[in-house]
C-alpha atoms as a PDB file:
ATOM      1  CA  UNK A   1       0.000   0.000   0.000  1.00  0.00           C
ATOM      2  CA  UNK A   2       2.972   2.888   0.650  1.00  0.00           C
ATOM      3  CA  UNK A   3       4.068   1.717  -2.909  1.00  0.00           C
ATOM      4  CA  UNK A   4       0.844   2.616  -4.369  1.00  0.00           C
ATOM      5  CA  UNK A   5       0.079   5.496  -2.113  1.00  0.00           C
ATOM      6  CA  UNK A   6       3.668   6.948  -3.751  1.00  0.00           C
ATOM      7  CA  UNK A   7       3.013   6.334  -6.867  1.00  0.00           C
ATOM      8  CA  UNK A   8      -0.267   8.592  -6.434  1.00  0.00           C
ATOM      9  CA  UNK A   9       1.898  11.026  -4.627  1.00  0.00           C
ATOM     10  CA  UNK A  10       4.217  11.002  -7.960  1.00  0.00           C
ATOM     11  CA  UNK A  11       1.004  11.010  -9.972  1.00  0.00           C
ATOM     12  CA  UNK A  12       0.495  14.741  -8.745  1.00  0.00           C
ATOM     13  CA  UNK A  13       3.202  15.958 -10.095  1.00  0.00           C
ATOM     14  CA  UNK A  14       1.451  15.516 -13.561  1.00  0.00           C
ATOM     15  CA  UNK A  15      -0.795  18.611 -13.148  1.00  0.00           C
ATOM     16  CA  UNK A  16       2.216  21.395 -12.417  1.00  0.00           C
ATOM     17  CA  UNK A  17       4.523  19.951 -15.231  1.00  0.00           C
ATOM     18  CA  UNK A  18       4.183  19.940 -18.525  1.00  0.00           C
ATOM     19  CA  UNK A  19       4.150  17.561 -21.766  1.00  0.00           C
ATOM     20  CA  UNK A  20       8.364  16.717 -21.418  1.00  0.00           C
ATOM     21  CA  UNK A  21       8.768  16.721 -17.644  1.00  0.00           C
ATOM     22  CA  UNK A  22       4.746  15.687 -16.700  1.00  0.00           C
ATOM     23  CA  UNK A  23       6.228  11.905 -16.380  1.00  0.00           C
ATOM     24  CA  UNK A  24       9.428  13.014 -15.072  1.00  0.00           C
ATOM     25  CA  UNK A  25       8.630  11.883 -11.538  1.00  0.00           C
ATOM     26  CA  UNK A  26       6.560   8.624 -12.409  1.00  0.00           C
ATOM     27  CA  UNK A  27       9.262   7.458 -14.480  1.00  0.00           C
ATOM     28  CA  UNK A  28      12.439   7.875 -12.289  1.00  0.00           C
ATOM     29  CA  UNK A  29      10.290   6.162  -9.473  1.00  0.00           C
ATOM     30  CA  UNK A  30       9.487   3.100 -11.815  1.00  0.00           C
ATOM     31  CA  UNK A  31      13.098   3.055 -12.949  1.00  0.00           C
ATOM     32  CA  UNK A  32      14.182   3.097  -9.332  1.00  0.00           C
ATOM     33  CA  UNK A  33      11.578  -0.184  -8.658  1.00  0.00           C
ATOM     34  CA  UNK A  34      12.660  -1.788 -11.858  1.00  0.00           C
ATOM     35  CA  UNK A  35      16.435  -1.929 -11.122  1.00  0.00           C
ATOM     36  CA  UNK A  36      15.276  -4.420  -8.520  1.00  0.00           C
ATOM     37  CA  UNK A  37      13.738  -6.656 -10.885  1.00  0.00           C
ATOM     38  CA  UNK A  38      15.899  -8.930 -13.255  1.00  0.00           C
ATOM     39  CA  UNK A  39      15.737  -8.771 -16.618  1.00  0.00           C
ATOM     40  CA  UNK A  40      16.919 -10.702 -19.633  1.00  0.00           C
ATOM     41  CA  UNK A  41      18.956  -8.398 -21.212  1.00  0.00           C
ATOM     42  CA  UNK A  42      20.789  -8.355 -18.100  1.00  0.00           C
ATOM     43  CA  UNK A  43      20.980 -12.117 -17.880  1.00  0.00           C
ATOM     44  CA  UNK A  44      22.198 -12.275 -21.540  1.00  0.00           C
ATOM     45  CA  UNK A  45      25.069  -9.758 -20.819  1.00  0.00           C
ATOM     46  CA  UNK A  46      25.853 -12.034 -17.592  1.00  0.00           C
ATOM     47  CA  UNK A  47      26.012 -15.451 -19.755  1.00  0.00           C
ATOM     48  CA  UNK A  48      28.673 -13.408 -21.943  1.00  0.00           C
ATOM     49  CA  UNK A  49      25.705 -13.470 -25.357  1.00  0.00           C
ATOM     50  CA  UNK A  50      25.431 -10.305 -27.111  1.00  0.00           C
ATOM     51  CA  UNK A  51      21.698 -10.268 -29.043  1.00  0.00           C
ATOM     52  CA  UNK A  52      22.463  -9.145 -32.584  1.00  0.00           C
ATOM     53  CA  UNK A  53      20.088  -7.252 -34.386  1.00  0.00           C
ATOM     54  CA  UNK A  54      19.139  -7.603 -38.252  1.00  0.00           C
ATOM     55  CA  UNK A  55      19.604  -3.973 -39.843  1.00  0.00           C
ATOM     56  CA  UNK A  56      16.240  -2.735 -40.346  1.00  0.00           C
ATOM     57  CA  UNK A  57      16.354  -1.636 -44.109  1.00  0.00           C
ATOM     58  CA  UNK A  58      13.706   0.303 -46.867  1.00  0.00           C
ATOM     59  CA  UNK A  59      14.777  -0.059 -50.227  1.00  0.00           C
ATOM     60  CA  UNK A  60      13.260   1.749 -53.140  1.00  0.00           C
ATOM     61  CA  UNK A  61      14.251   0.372 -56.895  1.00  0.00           C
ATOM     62  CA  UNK A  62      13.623   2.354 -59.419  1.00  0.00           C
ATOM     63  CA  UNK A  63      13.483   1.265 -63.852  1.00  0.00           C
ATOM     64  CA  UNK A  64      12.937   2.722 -66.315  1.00  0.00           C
ATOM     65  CA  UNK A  65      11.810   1.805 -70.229  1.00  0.00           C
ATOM     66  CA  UNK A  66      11.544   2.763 -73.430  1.00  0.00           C
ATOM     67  CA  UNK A  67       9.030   1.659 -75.793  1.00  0.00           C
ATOM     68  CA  UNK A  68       6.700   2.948 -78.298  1.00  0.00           C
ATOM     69  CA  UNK A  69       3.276   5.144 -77.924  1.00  0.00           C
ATOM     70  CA  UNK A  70       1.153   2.379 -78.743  1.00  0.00           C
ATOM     71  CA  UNK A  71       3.052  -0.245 -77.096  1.00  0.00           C
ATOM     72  CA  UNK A  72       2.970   1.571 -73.306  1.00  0.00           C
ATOM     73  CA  UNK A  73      -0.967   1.292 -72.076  1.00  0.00           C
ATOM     74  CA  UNK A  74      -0.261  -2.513 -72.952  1.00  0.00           C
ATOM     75  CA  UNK A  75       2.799  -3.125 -71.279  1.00  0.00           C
ATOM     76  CA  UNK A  76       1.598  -1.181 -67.980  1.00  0.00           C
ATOM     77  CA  UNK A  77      -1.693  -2.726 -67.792  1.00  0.00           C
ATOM     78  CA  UNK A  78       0.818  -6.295 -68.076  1.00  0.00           C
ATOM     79  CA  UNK A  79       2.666  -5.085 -64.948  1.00  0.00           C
ATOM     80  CA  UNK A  80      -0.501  -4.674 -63.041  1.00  0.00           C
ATOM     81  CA  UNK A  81      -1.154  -8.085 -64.074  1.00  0.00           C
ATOM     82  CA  UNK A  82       1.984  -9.507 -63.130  1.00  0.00           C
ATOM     83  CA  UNK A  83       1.909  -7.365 -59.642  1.00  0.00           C
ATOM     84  CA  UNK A  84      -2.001  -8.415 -58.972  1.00  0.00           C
ATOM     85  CA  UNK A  85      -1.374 -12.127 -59.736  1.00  0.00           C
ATOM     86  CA  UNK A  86       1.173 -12.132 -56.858  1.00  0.00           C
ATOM     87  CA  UNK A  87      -1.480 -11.422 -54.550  1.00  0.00           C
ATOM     88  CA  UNK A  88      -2.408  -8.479 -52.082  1.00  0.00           C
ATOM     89  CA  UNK A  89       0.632 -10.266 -49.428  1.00  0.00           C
ATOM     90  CA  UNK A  90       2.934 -10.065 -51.853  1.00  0.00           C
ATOM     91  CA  UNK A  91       2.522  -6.939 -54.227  1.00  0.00           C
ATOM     92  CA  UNK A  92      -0.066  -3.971 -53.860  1.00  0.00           C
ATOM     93  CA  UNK A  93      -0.436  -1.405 -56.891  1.00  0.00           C
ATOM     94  CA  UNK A  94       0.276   2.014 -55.083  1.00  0.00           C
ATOM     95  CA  UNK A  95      -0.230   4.709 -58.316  1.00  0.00           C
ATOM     96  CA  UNK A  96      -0.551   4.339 -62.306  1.00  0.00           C
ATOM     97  CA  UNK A  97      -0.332   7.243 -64.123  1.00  0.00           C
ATOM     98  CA  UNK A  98      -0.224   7.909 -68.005  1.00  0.00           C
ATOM     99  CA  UNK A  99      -0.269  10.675 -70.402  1.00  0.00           C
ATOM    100  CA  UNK A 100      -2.083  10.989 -73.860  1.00  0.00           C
ATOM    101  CA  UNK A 101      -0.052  10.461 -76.437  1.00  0.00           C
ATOM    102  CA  UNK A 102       0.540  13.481 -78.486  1.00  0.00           C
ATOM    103  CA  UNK A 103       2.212  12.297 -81.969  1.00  0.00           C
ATOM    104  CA  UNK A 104       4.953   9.824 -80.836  1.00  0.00           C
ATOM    105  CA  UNK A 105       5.508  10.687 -77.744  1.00  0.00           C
ATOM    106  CA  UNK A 106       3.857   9.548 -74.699  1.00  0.00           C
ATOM    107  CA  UNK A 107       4.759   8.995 -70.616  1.00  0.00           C
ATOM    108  CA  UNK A 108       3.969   6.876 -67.748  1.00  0.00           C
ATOM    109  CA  UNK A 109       4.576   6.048 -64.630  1.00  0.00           C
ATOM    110  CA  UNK A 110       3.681   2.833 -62.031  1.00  0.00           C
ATOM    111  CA  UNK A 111       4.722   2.531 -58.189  1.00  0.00           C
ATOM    112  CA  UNK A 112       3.823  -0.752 -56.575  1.00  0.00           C
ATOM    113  CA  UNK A 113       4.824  -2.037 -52.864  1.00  0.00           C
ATOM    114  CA  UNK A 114       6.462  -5.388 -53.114  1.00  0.00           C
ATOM    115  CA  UNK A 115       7.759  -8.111 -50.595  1.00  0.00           C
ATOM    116  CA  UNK A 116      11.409  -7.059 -49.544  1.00  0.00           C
ATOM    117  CA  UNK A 117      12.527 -10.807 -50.456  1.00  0.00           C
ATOM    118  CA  UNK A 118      10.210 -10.513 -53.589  1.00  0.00           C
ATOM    119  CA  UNK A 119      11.465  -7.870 -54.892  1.00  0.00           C
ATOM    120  CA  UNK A 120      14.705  -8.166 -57.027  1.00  0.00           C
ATOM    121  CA  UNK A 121      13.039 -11.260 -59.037  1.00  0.00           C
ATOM    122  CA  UNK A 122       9.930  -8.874 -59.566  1.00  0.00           C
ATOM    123  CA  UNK A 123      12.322  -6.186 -60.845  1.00  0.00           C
ATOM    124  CA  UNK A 124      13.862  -9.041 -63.425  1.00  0.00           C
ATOM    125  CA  UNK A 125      10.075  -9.824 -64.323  1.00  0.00           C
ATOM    126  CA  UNK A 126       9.307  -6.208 -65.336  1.00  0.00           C
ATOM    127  CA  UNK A 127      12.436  -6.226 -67.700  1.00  0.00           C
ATOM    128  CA  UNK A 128      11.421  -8.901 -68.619  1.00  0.00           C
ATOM    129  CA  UNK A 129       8.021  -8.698 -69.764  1.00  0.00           C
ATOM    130  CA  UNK A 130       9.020  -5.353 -71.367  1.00  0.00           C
ATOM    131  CA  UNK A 131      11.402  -7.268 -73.760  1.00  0.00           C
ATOM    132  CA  UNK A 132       8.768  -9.227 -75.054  1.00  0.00           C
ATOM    133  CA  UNK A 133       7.027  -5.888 -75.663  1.00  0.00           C
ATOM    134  CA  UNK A 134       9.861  -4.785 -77.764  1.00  0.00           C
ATOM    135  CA  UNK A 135      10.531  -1.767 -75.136  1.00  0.00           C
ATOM    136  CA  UNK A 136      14.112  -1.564 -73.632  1.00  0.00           C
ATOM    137  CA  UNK A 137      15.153  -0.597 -69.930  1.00  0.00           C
ATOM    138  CA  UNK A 138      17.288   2.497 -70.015  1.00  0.00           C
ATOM    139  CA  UNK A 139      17.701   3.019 -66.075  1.00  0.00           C
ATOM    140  CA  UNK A 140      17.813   1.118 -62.711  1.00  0.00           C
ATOM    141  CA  UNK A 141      18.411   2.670 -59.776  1.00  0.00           C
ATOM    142  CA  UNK A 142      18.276   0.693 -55.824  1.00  0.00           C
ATOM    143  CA  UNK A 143      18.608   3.271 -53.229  1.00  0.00           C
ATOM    144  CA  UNK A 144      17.992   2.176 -48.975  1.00  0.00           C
ATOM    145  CA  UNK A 145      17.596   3.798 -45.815  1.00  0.00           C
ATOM    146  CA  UNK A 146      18.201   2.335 -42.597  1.00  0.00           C
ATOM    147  CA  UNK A 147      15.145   2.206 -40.233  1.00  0.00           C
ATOM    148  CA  UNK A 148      17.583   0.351 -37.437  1.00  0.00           C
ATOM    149  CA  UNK A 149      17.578   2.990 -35.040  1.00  0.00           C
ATOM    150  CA  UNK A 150      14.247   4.618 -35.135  1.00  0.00           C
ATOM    151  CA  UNK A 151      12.739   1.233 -34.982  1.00  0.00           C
ATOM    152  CA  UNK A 152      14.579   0.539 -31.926  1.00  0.00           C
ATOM    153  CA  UNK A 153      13.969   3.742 -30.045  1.00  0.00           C
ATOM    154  CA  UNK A 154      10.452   3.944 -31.237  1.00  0.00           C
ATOM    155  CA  UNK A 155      10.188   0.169 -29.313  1.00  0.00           C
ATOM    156  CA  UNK A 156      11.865   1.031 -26.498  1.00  0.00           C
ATOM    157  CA  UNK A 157       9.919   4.286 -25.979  1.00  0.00           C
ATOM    158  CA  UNK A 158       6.134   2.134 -26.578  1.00  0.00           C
ATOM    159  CA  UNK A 159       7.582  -0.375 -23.707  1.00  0.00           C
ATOM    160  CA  UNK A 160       8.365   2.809 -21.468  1.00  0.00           C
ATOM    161  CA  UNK A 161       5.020   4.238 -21.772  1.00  0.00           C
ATOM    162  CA  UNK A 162       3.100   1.080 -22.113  1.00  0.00           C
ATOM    163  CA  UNK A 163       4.487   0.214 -18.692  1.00  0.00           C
ATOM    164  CA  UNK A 164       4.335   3.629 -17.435  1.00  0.00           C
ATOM    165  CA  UNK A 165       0.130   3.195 -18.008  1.00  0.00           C
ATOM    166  CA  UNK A 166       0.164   0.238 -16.355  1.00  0.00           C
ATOM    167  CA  UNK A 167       1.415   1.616 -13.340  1.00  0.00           C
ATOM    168  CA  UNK A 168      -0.977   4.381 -13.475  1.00  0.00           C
ATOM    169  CA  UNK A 169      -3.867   2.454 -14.034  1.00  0.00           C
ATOM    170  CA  UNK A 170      -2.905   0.245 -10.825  1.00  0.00           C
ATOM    171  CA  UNK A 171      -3.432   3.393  -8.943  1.00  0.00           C
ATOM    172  CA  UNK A 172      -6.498   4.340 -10.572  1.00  0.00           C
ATOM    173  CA  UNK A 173      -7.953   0.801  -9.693  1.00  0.00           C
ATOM    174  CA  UNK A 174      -6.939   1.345  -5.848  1.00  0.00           C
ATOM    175  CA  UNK A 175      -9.522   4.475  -5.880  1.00  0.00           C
ATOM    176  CA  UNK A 176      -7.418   6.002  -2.848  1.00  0.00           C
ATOM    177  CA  UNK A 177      -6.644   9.707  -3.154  1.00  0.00           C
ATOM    178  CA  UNK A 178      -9.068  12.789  -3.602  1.00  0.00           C
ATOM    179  CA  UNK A 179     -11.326  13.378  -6.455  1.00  0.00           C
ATOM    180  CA  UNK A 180      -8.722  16.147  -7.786  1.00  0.00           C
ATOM    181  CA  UNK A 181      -6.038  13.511  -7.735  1.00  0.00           C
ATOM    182  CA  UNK A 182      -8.296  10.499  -9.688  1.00  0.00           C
ATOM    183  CA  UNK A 183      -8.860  13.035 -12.204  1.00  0.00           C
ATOM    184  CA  UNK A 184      -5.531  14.121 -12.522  1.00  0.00           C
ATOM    185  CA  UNK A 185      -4.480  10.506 -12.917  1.00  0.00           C
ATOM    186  CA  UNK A 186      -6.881  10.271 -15.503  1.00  0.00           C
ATOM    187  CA  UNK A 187      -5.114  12.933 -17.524  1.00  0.00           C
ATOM    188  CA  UNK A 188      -2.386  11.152 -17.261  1.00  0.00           C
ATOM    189  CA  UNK A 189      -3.354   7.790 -18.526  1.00  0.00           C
ATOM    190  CA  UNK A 190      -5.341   9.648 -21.425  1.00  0.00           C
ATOM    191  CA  UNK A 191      -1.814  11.305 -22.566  1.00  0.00           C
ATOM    192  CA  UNK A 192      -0.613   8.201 -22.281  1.00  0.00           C
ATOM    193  CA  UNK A 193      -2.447   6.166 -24.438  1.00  0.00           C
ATOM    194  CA  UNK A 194      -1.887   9.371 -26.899  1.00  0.00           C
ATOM    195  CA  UNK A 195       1.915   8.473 -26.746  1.00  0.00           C
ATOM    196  CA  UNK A 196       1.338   4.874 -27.283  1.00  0.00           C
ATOM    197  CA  UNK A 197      -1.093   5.101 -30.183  1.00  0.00           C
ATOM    198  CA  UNK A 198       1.416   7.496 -31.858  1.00  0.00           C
ATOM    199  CA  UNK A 199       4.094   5.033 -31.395  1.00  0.00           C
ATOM    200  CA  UNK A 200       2.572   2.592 -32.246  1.00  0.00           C
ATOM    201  CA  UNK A 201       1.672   4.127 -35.636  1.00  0.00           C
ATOM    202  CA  UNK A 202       5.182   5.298 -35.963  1.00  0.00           C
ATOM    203  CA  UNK A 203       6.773   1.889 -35.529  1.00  0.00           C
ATOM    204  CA  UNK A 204       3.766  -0.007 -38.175  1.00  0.00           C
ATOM    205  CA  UNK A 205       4.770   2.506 -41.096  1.00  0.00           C
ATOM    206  CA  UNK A 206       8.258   2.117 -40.613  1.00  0.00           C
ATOM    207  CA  UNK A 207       7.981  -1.754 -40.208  1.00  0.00           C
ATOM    208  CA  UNK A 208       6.039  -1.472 -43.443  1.00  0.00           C
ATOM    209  CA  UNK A 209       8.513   0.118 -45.136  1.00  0.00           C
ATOM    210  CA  UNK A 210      11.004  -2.206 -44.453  1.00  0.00           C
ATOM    211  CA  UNK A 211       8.541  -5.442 -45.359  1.00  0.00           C
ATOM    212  CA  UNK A 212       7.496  -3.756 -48.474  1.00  0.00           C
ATOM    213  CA  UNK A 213       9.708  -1.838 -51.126  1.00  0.00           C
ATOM    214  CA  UNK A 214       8.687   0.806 -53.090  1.00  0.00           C
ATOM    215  CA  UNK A 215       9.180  -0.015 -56.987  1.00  0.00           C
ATOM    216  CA  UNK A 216       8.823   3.082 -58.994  1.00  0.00           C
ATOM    217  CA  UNK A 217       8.444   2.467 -62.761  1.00  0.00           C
ATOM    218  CA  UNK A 218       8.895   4.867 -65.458  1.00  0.00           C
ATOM    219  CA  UNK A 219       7.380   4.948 -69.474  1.00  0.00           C
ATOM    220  CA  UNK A 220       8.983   6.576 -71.965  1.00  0.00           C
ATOM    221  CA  UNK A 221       7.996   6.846 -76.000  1.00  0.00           C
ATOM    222  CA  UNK A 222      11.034   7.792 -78.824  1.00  0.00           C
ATOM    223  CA  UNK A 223      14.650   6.901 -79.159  1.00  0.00           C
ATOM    224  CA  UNK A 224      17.067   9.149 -78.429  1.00  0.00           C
ATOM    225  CA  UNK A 225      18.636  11.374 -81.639  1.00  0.00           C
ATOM    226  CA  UNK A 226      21.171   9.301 -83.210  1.00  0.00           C
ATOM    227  CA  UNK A 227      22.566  11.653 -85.275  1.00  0.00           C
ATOM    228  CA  UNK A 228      22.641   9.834 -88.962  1.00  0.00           C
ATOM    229  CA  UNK A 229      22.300  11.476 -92.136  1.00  0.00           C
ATOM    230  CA  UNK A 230      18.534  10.686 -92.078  1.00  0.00           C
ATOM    231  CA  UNK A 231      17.745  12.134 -88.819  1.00  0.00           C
ATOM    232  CA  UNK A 232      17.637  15.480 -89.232  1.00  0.00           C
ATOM    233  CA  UNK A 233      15.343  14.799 -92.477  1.00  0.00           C
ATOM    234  CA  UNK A 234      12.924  12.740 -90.383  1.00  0.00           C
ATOM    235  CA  UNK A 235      12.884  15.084 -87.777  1.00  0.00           C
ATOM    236  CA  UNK A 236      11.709  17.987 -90.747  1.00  0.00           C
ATOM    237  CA  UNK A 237       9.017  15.876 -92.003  1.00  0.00           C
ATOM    238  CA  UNK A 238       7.865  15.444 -88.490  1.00  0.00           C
ATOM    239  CA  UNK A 239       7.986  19.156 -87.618  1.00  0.00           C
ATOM    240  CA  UNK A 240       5.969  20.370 -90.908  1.00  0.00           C
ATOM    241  CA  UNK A 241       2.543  20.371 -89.370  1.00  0.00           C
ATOM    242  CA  UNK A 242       4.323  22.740 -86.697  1.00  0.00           C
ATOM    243  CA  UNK A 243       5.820  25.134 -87.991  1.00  0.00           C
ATOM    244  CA  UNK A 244       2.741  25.683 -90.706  1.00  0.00           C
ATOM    245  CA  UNK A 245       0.370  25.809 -87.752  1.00  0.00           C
ATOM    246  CA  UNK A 246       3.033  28.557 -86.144  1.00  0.00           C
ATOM    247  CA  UNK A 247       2.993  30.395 -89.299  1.00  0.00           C
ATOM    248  CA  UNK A 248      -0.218  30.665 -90.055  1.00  0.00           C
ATOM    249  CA  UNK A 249      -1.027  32.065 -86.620  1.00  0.00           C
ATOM    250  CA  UNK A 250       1.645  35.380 -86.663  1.00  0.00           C
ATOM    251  CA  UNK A 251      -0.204  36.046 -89.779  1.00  0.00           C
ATOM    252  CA  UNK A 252      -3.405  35.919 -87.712  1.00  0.00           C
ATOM    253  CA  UNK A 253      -2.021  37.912 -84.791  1.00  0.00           C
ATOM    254  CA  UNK A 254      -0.383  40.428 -87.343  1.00  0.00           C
ATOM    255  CA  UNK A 255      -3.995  40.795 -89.044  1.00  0.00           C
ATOM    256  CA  UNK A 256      -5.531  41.466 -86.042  1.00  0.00           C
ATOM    257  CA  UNK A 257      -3.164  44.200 -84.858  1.00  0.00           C
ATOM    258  CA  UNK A 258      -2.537  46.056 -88.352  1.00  0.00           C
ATOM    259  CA  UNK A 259      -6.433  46.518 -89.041  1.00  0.00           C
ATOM    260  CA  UNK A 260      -7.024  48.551 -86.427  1.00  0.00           C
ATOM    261  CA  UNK A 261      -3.744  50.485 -86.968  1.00  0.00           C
ATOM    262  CA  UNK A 262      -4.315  50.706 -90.541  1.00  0.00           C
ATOM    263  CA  UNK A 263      -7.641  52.361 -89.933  1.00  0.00           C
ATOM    264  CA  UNK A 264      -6.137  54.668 -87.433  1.00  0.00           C
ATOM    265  CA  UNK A 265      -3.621  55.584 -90.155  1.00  0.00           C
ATOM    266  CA  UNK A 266      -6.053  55.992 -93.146  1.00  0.00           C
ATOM    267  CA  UNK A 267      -8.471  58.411 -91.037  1.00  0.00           C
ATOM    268  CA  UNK A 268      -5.483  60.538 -90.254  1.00  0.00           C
ATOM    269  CA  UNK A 269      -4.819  60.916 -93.778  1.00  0.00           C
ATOM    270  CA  UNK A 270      -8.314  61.698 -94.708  1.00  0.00           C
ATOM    271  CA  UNK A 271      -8.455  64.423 -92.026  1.00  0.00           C
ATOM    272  CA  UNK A 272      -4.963  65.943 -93.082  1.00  0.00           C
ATOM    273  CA  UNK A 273      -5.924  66.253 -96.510  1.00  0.00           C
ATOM    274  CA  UNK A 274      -9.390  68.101 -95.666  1.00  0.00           C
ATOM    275  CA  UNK A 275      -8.414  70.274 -92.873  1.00  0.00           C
ATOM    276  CA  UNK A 276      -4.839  71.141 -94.364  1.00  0.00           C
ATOM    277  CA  UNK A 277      -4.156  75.212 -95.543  1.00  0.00           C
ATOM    278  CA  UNK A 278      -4.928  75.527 -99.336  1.00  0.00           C
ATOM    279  CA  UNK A 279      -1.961  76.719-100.478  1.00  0.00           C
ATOM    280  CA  UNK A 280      -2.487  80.358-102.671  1.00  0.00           C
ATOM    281  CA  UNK A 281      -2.442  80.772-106.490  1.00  0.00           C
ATOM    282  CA  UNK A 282       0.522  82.274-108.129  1.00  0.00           C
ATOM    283  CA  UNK A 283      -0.152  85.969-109.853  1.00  0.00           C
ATOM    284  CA  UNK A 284      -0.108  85.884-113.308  1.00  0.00           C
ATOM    285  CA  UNK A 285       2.755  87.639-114.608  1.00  0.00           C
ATOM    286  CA  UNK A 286       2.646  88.077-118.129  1.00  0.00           C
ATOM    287  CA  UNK A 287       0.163  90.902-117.901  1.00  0.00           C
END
């Protein structure tokens, strides 16, 4: 009973502290209590065993291919396919984006979440299956962060207050204190289970990431110039319709400003010529 009746004591000190130190008290009293207690981590260290930890890893893998206009809708819609028929467990379809395509040119993009273990075969698979389309991978790209540390702190910090609510809710449960002190006790367990949820939520994402990679595909139509005699010929043809269209529309924009300046101008002219000084007839001089 003078353990709990402390622990309510401590519990006080929530209302005159705030958000960092509220817990100050609580926790250096249930540190103090725990020391007593053995642990394994402790018992490991005494046996002379060191627990080693698997790095905690995201990856991201990024490809990109090249392919013609007509030939990208198909080959995306053939990824889905191969990502769906993996299952939801396995592979998940993120975002699928593609653009019109305007004369030969056309873009997409895919991003999928794939098994970690899953997904360097899956990456082979898109290549691939883009071969068969006749498209051609032009970039790969595997990039990773490491998750070790904030995965460990975030658990270590969910055990602290997870145990720290426990402890709270034991005095809670033992009703013995004022009303003002329940309800302050209440607070605390209420801010709590605020920390908690938010690291819990923390630590699922980041878990996530690290089960699942991100694999970001890119679409891309054309070749790249290759600089033959033909080329710049092809690339004339192709820009024709342009450069008509271009033309034709100065001459629009230069009809629309020179008729109103051209009326401006022929009105002056008319109004010169009527309101400008006859000039006077010579004298005849052979008289």
């Amino acid at each position: 009973m003078k353990r709990l009746f402390a622990m309510s004591c401590a519990t006080l000190a929530l209302a005159s502290c705030g958000q960092q130190g509220e817990y100050s008290a609580v926790e250096e009293r249930l540190t103090t209590m725990d020391m007593a207690e053995p642990s394994a981590p402790a018992e490991d260290a005494a046996s002379g065993e060191i627990p080693v930890s698997i790095p905690q890893i995201a990856y991201v893998y990024e490809y990109g291919f090249r392919l013609a206009a007509n030939d990208m809708a198909p080959l995306q819609e053939r990824h889905v396919a191969l990502c769906e028929s993996m299952g939801p467990q396995q592979c998940r379809v993120l975002e699928m984006r593609s653009s019109g395509d305007e004369g030969d040119y056309a873009y997409g993009s895919l991003n999928l979440a794939v098994a970690a273990d899953k997904a360097r075969a899956f990456g082979a698979q898109l290549a691939a299956t883009a071969g068969e389309a006749g498209g051609e991978q032009v970039s790969s790209a595997i990039t990773g962060e490491d998750l070790s540390k904030q995965i460990v702190d975030t658990e270590a910090r969910l055990r602290a207050r997870t145990a720290l609510r426990d402890r709270l809710m034991e005095v809670l449960e033992t009703r013995r204190g004022t009303v003002a002190e329940l309800v302050e006790a209440e607070r605390a367990v209420a801010q709590v289970n605020e920390e908690i949820d938010q690291a819990r939520s923390w630590l699922a994402e980041m878990r996530g990431r690290v089960d699942f990679s991100r694999v970001n595909v890119q679409y891309q139509s054309g070749a790249p110039s290759g600089g033959g005699f033909t080329e710049p010929i092809r690339h004339a043809f192709g820009s024709v319709g342009s450069v008509l269209g271009n033309v034709i529309a100065a001459l629009i924009v230069l009809a629309t400003a020179a008729i109103p300046i051209g009326l401006v101008v022929w009105l002056g002219l008319l109004g010169w010529r009527r309101w400008r000084p006859k000039k006077n007839p010579a004298p005849d001089t052979e008289s």
